[in-house]
Protein backbone atom coordinates (compact mmCIF):
# COMPACT_ATOMS: atom_id res chain seq x y z
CA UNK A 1 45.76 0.33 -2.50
CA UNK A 2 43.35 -0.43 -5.47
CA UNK A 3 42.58 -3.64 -4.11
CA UNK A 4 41.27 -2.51 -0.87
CA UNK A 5 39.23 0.43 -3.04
CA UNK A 6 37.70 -2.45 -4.70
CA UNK A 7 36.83 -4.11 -1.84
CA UNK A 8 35.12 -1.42 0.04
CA UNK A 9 33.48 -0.43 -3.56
CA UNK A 10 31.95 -4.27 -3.35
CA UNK A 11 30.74 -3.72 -0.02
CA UNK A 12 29.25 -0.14 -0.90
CA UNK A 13 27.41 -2.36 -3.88
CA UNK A 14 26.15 -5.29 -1.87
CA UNK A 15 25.12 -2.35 1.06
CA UNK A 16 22.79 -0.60 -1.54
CA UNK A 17 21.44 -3.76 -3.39
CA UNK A 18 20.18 -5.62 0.14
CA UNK A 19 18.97 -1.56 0.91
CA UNK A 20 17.09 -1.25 -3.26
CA UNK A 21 15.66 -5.05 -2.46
CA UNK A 22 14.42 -4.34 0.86
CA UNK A 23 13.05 -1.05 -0.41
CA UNK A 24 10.94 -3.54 -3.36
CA UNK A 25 9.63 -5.88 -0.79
CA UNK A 26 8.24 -2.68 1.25
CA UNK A 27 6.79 -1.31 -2.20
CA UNK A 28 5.52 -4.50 -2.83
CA UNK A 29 3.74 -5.06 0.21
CA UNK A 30 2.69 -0.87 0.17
CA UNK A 31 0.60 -1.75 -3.33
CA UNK A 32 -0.87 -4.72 -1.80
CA UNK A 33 -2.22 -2.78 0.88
CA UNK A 34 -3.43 0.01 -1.15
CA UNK A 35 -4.96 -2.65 -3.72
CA UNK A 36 -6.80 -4.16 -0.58
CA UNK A 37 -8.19 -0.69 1.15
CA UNK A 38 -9.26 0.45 -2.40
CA UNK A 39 -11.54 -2.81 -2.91
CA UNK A 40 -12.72 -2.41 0.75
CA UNK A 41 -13.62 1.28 0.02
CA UNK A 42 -15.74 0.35 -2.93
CA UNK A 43 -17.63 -2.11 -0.96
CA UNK A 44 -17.75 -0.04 1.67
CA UNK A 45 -19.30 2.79 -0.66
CA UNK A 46 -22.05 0.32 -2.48
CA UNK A 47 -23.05 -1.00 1.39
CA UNK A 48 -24.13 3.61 2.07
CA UNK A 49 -25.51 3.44 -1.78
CA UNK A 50 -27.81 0.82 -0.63
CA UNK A 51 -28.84 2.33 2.57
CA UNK A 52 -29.14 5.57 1.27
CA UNK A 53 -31.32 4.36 -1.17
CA UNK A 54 -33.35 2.31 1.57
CA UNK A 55 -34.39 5.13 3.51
CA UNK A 56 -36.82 7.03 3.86
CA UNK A 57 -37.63 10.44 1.95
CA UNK A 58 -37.01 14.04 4.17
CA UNK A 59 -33.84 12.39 5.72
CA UNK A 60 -36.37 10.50 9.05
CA UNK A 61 -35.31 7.51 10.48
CA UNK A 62 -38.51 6.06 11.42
CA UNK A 63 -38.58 3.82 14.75
């Protein structure tokens, strides 16, 4: 009796540590992402400095 509660115990342990380690890989990769769309939205943000600051006053695109 105890000795098949054990076993299904080890199996509810091994279930949840694959499920907490695939849950770090996916956090992992989550912060990587965010790292790498909050350097691209700084870039992106000094590229409109730049051309705000290239054009013209009054808001005209000349042609």
């Amino acid at each position: 009796m105890l000795e098949s509660e054990l076993a299904v115990l080890r199996e509810q342990v091994a279930r949840l540590t694959a499920t907490g380690e695939n849950l770090t890989a996916q956090l992992k990769e989550t912060k990587a992402e965010l790292k790498e769309a909050r350097t691209e939205n700084r870039t992106l943000q000094a590229e409109l400095l730049i051309l705000a600051r290239a054009e013209p006053k009054g808001g005209k695109v000349t042609k």
